[in-house]
C-alpha atoms as a PDB file:
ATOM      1  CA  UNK A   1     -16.454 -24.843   2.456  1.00  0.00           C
ATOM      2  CA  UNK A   2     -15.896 -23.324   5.636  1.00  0.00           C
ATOM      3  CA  UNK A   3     -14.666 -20.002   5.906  1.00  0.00           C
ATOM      4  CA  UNK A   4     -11.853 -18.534   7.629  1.00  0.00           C
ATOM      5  CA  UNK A   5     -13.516 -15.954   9.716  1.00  0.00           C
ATOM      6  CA  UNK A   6     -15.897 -18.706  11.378  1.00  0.00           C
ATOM      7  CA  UNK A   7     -13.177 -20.622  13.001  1.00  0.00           C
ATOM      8  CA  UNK A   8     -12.078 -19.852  16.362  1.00  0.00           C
ATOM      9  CA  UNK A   9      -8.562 -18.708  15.180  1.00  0.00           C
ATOM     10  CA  UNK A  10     -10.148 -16.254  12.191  1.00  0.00           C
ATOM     11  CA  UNK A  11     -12.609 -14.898  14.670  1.00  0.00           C
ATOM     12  CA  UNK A  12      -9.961 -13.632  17.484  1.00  0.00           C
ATOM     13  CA  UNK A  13      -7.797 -12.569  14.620  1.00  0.00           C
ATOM     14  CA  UNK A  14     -10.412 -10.621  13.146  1.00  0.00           C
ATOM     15  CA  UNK A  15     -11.683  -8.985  16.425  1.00  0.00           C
ATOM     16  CA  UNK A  16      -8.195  -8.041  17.276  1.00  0.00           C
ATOM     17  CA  UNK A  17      -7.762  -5.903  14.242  1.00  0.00           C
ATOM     18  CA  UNK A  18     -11.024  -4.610  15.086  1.00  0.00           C
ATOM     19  CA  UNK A  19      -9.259  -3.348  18.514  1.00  0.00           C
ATOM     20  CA  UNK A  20      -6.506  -2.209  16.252  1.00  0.00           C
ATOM     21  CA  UNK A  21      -7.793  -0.340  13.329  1.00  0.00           C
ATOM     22  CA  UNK A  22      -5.357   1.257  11.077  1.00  0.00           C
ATOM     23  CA  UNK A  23      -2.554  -0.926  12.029  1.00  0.00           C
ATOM     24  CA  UNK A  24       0.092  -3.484  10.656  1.00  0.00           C
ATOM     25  CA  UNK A  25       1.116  -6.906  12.701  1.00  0.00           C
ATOM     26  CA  UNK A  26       3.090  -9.399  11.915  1.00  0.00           C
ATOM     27  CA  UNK A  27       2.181 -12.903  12.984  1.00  0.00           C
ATOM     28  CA  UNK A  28       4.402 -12.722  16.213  1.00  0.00           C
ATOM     29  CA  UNK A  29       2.319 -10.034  17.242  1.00  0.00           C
ATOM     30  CA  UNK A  30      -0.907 -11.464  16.234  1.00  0.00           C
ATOM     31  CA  UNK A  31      -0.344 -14.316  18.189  1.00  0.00           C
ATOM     32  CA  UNK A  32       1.134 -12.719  21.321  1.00  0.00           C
ATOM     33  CA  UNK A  33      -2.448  -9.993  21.452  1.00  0.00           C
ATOM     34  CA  UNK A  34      -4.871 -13.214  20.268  1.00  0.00           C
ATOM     35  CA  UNK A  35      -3.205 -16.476  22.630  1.00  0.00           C
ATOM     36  CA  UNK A  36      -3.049 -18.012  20.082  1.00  0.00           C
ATOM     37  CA  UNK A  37      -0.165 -20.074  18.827  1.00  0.00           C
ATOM     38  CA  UNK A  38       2.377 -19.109  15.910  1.00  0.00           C
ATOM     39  CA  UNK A  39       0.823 -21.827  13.628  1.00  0.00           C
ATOM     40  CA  UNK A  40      -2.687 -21.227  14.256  1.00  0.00           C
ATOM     41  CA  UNK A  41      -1.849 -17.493  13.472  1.00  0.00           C
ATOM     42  CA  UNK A  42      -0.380 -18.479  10.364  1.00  0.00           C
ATOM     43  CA  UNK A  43      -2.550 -20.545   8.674  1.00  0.00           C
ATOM     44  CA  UNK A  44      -5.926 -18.320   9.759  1.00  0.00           C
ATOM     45  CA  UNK A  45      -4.182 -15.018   8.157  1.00  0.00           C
ATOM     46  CA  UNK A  46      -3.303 -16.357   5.071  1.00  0.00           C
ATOM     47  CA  UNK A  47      -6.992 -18.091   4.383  1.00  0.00           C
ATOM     48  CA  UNK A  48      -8.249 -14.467   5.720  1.00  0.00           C
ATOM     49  CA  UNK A  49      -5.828 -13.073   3.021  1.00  0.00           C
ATOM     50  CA  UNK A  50      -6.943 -15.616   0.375  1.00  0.00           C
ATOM     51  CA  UNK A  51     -10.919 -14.108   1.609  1.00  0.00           C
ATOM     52  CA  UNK A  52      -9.524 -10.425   1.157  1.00  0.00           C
ATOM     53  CA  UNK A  53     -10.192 -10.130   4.834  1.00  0.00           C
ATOM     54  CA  UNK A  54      -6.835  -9.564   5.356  1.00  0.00           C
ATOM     55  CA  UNK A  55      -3.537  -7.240   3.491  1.00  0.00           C
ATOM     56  CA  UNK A  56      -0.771  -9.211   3.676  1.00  0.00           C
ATOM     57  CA  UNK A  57       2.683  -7.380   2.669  1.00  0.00           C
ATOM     58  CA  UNK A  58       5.972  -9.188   2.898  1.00  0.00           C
ATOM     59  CA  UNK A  59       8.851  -6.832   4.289  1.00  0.00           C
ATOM     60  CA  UNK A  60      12.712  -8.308   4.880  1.00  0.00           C
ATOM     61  CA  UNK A  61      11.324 -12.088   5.705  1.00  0.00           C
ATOM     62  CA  UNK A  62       8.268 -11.193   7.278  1.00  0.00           C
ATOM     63  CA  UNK A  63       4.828 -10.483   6.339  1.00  0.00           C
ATOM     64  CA  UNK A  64       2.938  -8.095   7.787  1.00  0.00           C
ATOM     65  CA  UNK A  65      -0.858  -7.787   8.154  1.00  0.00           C
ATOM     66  CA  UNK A  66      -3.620  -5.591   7.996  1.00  0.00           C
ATOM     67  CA  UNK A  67      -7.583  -5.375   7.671  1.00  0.00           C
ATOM     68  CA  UNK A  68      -8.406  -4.767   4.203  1.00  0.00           C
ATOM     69  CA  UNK A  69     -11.444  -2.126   4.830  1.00  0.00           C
END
């Protein structure tokens, strides 16, 4: 099974929050600091959520993300 963080979309998303410590995105703004599209975005934070990489807190009808230290 591969996991999330070894795919090219887990990777930038990981390295972003790196860049961002201590900080909440939602996938909008994931996407717009990674290039990567909406989808992509999607699917690699929840599977990095599922791996405990990833917080993921739903707010109004989004869901926000942050690196689970």
């Amino acid at each position: 099974m591969n996991q999330a963080w070894q795919s090219e979309s887990g990777s930038k998303i990981l390295a972003f929050f790196c860049r961002n410590a201590g900080k909440e995105f939602y996938a909008k703004e994931i996407a717009s600091g990674t290039r990567l599209s909406a989808g992509a975005v999607h699917q690699a934070c929840r599977k990095l959520n599922e791996e405990k990489y990833l917080n993921r807190v739903k707010r109004g009808k989004e869901f926000f993300y942050s690196f689970n230290y």
